[in-house]
Protein backbone atom coordinates (compact mmCIF):
# COMPACT_ATOMS: atom_id res chain seq x y z
CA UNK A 1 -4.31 -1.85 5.44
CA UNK A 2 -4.97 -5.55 5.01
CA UNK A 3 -5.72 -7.34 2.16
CA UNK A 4 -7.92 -10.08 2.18
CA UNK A 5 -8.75 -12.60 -1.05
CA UNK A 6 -11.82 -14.84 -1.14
CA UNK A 7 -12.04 -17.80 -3.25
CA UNK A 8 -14.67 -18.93 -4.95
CA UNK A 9 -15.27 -21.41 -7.74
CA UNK A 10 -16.12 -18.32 -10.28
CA UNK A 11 -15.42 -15.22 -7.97
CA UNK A 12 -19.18 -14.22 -8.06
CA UNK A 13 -20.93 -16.07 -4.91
CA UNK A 14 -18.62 -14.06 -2.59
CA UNK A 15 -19.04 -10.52 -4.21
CA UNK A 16 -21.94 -9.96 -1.97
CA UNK A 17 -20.13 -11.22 1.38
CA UNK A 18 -17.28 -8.85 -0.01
CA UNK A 19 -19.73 -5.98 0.28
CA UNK A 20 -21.42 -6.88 3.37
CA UNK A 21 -18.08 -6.91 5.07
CA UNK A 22 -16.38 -3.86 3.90
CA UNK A 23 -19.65 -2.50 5.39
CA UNK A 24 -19.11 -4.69 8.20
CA UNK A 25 -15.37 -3.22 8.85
CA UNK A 26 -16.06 0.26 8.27
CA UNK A 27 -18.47 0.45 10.76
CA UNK A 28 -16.20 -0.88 13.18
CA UNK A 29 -13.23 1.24 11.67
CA UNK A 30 -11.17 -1.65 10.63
CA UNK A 31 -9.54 -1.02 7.21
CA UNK A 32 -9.30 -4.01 4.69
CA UNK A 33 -9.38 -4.36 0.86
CA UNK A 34 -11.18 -7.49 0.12
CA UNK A 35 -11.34 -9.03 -3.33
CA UNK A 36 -13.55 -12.15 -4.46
CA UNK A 37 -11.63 -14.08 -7.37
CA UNK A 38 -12.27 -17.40 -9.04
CA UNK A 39 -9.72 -20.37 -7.84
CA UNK A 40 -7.86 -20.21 -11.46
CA UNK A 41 -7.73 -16.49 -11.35
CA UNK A 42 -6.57 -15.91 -7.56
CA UNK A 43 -3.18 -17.93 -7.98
CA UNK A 44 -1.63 -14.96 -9.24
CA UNK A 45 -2.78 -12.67 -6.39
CA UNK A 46 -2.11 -14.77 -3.23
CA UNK A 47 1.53 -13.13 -2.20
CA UNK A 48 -0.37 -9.59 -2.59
CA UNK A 49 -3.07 -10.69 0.28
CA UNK A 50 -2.53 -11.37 4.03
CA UNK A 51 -5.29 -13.57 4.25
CA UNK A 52 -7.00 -15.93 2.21
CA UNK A 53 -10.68 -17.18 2.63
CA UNK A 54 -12.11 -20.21 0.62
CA UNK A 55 -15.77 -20.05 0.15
CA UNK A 56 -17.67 -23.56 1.51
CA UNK A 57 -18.26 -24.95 -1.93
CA UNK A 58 -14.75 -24.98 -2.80
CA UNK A 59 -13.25 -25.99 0.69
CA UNK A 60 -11.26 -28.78 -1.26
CA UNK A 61 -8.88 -26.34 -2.43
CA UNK A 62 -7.37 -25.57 0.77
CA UNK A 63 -5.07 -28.04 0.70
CA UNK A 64 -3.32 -26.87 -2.23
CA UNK A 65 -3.89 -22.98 -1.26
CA UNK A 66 -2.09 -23.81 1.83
CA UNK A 67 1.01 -25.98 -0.29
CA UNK A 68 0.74 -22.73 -2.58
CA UNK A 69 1.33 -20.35 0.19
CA UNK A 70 3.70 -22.62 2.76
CA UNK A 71 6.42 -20.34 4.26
CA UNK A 72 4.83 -16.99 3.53
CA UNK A 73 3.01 -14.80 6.30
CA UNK A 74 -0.55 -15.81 4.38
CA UNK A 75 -3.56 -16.82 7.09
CA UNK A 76 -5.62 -19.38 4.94
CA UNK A 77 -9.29 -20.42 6.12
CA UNK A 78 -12.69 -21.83 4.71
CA UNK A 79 -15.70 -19.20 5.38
CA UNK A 80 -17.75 -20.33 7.94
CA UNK A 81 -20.43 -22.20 6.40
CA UNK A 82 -22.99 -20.73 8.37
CA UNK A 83 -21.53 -17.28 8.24
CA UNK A 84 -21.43 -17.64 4.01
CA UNK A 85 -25.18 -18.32 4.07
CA UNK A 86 -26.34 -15.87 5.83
CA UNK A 87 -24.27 -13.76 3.95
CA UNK A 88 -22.94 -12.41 7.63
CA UNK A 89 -20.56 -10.04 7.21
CA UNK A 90 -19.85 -8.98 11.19
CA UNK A 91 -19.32 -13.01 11.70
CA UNK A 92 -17.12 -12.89 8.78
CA UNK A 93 -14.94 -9.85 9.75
CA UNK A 94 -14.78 -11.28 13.23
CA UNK A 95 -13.11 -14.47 11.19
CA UNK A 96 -11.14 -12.11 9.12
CA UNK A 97 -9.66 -10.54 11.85
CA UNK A 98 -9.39 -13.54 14.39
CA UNK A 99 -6.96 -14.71 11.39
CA UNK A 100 -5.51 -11.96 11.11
């Protein structure tokens, strides 16, 4: 199973895009565990994760996600801003697992 972290300025604006793309996978039959944290809080989870998505509103921090995770097997990418606002979960599990 993959393990996917989104990253959000307080780990709340991407709990629903968590939700509508576990939905999103299972209906395909893809298996991921997807967890929203806040930027402070997800530092300690990244070498658990195989990917990493940045919410939009916090795209600045994937510079120093990316210095963070340099040399590991660890996909970083911002959500599609589009995507995030629609709260799209196929077009995010299609980004998930393009990463991926």
């Amino acid at each position: 199973m993959k393990k996917v972290l989104f990253v959000c300025s307080a780990g709340m604006s991407t709990s629903l895009l968590v939700q509508k793309t576990l939905d999103a996978a299972k209906a395909r039959g893809v298996e991921l565990d997807i967890q929203a944290m806040s930027e402070a809080e997800a530092k300690n989870h990244y070498d658990s994760c195989n990917a990493i998505l940045i919410g939009p509103q916090v795209r600045f921090l994937s510079s120093s996600i990316n210095k963070a995770v340099a040399g590991k097997n660890i996909k970083v990418d911002v959500i599609n801003t589009i995507s995030y606002g629609r709260m799209d979960g196929n077009a995010v599990l299609d980004q998930i697992l393009t990463m991926i």
